[in-house]
PDB file of N, CA and C in Angstrom:
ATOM      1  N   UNK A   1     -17.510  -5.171  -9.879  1.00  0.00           N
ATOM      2  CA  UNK A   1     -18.377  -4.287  -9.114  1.00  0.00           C
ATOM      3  C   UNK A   1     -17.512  -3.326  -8.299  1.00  0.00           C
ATOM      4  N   UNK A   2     -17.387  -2.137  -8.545  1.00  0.00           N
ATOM      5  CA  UNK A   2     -16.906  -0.847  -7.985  1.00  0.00           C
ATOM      6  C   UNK A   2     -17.506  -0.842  -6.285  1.00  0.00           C
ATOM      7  N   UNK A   3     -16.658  -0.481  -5.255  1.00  0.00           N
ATOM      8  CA  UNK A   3     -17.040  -0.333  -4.045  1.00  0.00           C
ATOM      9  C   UNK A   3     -17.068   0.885  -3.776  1.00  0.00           C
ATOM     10  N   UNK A   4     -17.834   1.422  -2.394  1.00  0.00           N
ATOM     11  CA  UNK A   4     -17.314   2.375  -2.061  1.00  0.00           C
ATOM     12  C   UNK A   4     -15.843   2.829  -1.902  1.00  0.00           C
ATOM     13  N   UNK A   5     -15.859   4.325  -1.995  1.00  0.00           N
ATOM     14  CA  UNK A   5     -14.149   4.946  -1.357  1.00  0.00           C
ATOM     15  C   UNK A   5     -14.652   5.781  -0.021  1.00  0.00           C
ATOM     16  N   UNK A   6     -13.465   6.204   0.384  1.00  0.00           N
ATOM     17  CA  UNK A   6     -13.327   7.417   1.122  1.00  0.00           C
ATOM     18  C   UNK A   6     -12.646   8.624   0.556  1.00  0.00           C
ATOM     19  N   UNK A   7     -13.333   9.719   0.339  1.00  0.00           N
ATOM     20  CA  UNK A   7     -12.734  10.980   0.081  1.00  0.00           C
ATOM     21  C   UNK A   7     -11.719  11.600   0.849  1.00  0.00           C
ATOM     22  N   UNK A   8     -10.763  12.314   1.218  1.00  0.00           N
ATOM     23  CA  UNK A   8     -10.668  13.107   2.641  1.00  0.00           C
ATOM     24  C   UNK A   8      -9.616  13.974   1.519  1.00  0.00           C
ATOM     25  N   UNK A   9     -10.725  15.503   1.819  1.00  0.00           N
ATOM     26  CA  UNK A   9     -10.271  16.735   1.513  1.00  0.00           C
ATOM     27  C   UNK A   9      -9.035  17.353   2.985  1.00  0.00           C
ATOM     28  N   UNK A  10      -7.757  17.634   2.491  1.00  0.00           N
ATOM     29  CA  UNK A  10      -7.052  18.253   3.589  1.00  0.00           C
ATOM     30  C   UNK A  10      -6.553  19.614   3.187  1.00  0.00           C
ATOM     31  N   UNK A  11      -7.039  20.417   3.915  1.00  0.00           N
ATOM     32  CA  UNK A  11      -6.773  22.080   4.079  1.00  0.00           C
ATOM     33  C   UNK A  11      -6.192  22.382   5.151  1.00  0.00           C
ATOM     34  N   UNK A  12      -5.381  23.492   4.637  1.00  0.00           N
ATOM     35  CA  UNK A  12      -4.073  24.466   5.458  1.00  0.00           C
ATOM     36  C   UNK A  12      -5.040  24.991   6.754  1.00  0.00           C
ATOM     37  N   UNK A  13      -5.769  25.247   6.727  1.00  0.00           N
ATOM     38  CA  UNK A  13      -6.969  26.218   7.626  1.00  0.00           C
ATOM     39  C   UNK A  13      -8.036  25.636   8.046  1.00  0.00           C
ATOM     40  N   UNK A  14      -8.549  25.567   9.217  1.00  0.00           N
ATOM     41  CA  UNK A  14      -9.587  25.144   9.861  1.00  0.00           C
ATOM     42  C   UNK A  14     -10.782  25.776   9.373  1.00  0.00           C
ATOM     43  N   UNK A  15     -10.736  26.988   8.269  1.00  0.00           N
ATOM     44  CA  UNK A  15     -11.883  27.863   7.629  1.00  0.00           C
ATOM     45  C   UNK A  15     -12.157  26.592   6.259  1.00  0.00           C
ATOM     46  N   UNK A  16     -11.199  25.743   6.019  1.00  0.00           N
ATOM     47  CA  UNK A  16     -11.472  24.844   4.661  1.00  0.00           C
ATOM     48  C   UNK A  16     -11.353  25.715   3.143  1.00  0.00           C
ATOM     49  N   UNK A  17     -10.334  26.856   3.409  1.00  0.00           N
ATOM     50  CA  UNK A  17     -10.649  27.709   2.114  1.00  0.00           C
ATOM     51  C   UNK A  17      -9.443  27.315   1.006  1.00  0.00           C
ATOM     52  N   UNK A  18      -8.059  27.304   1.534  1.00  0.00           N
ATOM     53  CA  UNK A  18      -6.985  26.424   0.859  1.00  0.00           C
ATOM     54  C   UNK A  18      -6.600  24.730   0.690  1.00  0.00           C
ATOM     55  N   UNK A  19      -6.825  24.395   0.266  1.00  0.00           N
ATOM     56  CA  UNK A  19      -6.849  22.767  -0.393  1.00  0.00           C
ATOM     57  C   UNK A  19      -5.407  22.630  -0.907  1.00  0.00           C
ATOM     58  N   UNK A  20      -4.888  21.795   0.324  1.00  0.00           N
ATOM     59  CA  UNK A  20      -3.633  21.327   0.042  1.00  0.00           C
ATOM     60  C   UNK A  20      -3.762  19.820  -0.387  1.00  0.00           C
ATOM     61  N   UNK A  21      -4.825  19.231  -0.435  1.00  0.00           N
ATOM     62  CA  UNK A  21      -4.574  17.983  -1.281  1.00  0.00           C
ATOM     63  C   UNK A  21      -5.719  16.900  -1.084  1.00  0.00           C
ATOM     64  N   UNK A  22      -5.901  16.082  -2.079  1.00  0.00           N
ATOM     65  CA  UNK A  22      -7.145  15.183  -1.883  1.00  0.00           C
ATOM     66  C   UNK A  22      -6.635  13.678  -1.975  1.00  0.00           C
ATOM     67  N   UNK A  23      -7.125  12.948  -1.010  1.00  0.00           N
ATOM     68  CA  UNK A  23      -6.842  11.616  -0.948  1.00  0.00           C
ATOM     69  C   UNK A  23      -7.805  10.488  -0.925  1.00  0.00           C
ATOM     70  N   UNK A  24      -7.525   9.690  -1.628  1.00  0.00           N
ATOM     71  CA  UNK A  24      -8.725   8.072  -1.662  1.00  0.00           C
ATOM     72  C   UNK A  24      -8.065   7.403  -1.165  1.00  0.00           C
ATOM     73  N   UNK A  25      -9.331   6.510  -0.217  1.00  0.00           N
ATOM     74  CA  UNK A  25      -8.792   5.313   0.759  1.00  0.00           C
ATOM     75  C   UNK A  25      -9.988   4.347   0.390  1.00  0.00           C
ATOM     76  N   UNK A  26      -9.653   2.778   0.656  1.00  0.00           N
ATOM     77  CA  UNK A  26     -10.394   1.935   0.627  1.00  0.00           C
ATOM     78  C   UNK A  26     -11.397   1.923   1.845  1.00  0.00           C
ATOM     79  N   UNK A  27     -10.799   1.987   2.551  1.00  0.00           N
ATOM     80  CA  UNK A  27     -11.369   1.919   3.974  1.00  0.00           C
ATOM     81  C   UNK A  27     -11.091   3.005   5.299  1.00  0.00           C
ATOM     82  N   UNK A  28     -12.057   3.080   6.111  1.00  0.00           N
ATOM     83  CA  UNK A  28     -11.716   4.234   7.354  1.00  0.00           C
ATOM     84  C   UNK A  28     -10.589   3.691   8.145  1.00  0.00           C
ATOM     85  N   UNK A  29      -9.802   2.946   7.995  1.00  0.00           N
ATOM     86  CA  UNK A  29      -9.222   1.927   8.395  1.00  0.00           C
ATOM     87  C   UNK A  29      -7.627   2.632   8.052  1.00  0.00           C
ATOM     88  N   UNK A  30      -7.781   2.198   6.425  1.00  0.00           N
ATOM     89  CA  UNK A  30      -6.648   2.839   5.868  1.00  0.00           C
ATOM     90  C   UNK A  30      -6.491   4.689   6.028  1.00  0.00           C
ATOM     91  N   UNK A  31      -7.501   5.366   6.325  1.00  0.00           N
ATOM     92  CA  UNK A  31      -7.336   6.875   6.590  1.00  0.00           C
ATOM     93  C   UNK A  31      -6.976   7.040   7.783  1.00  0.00           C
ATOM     94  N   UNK A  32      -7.266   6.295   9.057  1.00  0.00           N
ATOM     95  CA  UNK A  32      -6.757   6.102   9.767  1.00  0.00           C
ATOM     96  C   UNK A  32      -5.128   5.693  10.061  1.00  0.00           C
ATOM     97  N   UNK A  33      -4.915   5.085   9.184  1.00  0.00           N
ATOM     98  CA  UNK A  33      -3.553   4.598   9.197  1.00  0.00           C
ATOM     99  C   UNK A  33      -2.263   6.635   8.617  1.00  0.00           C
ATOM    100  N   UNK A  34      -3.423   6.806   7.905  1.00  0.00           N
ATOM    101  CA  UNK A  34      -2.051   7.438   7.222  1.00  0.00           C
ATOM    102  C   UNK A  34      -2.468   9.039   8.128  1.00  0.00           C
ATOM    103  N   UNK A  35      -3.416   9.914   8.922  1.00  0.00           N
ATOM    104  CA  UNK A  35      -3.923  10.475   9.740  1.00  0.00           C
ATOM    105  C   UNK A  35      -3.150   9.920  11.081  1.00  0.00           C
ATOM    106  N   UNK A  36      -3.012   8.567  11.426  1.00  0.00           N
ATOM    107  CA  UNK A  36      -2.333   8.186  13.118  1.00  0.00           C
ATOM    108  C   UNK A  36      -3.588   8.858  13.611  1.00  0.00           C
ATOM    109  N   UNK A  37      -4.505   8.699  13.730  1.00  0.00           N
ATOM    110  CA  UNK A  37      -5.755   8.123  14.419  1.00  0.00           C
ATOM    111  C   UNK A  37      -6.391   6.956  14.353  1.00  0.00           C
ATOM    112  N   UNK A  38      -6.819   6.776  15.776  1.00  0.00           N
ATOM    113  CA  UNK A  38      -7.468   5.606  15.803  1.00  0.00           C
ATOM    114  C   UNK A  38      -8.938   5.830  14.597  1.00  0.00           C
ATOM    115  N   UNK A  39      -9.281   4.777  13.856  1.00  0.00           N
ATOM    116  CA  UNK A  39     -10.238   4.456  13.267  1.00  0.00           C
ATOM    117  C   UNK A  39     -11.513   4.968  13.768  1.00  0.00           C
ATOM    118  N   UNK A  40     -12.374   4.426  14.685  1.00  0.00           N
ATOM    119  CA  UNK A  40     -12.878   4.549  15.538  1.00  0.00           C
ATOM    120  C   UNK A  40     -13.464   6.508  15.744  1.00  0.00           C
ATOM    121  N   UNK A  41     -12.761   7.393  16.042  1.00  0.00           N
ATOM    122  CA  UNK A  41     -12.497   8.432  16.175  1.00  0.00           C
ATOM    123  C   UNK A  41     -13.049   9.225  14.525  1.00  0.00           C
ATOM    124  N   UNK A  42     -12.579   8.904  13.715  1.00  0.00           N
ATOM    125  CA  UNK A  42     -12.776   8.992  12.532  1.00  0.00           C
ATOM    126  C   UNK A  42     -14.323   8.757  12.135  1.00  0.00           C
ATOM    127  N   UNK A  43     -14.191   7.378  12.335  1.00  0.00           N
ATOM    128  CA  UNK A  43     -15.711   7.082  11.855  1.00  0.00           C
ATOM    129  C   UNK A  43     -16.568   7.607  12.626  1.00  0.00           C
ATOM    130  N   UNK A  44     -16.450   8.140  14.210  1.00  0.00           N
ATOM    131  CA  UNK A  44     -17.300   8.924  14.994  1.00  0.00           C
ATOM    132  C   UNK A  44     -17.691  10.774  14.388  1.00  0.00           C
ATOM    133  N   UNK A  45     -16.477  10.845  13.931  1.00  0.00           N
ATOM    134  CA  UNK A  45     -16.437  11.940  13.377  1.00  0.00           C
ATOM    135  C   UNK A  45     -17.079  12.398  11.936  1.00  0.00           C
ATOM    136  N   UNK A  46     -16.728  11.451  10.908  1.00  0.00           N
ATOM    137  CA  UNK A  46     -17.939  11.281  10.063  1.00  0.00           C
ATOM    138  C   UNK A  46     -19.173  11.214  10.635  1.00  0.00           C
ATOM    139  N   UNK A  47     -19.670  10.615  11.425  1.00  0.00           N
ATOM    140  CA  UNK A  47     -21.395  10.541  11.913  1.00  0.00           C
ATOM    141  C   UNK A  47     -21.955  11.242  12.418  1.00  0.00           C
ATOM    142  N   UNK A  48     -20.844  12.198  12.814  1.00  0.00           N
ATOM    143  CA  UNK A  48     -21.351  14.038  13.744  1.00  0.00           C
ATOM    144  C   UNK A  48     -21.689  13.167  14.795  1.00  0.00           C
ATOM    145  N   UNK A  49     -20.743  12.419  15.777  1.00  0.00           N
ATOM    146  CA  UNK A  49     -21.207  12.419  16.729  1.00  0.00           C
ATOM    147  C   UNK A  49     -20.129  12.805  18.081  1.00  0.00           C
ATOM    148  N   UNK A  50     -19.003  13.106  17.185  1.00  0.00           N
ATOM    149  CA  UNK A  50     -18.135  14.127  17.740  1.00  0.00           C
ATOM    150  C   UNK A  50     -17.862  15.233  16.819  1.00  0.00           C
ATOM    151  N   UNK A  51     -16.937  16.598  17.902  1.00  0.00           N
ATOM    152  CA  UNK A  51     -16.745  17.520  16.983  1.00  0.00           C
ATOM    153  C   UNK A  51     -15.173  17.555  16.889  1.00  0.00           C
ATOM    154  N   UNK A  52     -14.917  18.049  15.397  1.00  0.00           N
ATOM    155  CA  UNK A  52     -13.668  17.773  14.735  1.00  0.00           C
ATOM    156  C   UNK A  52     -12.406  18.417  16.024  1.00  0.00           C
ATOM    157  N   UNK A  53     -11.486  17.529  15.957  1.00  0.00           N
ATOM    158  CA  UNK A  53     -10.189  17.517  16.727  1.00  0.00           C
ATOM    159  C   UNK A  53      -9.118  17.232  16.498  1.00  0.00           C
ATOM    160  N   UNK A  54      -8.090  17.852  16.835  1.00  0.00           N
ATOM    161  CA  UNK A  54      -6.590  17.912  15.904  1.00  0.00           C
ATOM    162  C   UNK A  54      -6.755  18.025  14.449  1.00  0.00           C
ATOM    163  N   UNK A  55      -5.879  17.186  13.670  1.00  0.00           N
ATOM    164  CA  UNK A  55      -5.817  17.154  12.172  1.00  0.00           C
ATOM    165  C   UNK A  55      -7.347  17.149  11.279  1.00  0.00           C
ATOM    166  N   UNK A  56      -8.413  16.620  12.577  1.00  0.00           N
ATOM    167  CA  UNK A  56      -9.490  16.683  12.044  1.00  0.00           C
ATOM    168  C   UNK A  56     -10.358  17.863  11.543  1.00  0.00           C
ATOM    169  N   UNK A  57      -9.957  18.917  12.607  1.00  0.00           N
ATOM    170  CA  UNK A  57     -10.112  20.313  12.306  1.00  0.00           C
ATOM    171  C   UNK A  57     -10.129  20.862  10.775  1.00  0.00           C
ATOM    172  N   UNK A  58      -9.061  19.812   9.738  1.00  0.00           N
ATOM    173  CA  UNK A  58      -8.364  20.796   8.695  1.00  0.00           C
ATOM    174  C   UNK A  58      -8.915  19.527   7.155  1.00  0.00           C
ATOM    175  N   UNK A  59      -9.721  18.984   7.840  1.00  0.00           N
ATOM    176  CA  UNK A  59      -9.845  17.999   6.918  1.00  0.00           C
ATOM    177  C   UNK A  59     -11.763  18.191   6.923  1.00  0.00           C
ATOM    178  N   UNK A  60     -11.978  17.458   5.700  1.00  0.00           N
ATOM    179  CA  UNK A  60     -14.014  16.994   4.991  1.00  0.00           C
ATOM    180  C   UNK A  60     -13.577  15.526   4.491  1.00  0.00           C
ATOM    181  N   UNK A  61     -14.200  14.839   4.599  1.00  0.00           N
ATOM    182  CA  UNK A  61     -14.149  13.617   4.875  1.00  0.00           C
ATOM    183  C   UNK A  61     -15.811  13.109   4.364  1.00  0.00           C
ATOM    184  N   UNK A  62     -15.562  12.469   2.988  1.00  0.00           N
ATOM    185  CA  UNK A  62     -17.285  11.956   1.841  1.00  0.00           C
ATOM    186  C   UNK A  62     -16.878  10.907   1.749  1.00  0.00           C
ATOM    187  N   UNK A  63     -17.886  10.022   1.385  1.00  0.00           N
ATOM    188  CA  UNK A  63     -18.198   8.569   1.143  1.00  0.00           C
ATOM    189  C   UNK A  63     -18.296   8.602  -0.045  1.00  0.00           C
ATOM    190  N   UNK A  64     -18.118   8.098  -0.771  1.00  0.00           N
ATOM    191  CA  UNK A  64     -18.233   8.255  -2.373  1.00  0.00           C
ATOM    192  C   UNK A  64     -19.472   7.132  -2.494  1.00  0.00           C
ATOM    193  N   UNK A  65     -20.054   6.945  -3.558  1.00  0.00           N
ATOM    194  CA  UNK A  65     -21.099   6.246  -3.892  1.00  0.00           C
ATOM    195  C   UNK A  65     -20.617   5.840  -5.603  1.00  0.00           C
ATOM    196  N   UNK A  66     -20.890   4.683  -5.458  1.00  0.00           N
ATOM    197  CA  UNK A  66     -20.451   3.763  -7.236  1.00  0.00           C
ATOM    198  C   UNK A  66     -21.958   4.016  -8.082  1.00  0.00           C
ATOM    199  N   UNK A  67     -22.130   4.534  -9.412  1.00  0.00           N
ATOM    200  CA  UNK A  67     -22.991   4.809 -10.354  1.00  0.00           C
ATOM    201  C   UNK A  67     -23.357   3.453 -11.089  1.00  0.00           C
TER     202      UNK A  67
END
């Protein structure tokens, strides 16, 4: 049984128009790890219940869903 991932699109520009690279993580946990943000922050940030800050600025960040 396939789990969810984490997407996280990272761009040169806070406009999101150049795509310097795409990464899969198991967990908000592990994006956290390789970002040096707390977790926490992240997953607040996915939920729109903050607005994007530092590295977060340059990054989109999807949940993937298993078919």
């Amino acid at each position: 049984m396939k789990r969810n991932s984490w997407i996280l699109h990272l761009y040169q520009d806070a406009e999101h128009t150049d795509l310097i690279k795409v990464m899969e993580f198991a967990t908000i946990k592990d994006c956290s790890y390789v970002l040096e943000i707390d977790s926490q922050v992240i997953s607040n940030y996915f939920h729109g219940l903050i607005k994007p800050r530092g590295v977060l600025k340059y990054c989109v960040l999807y949940q993937s869903v298993p078919l």
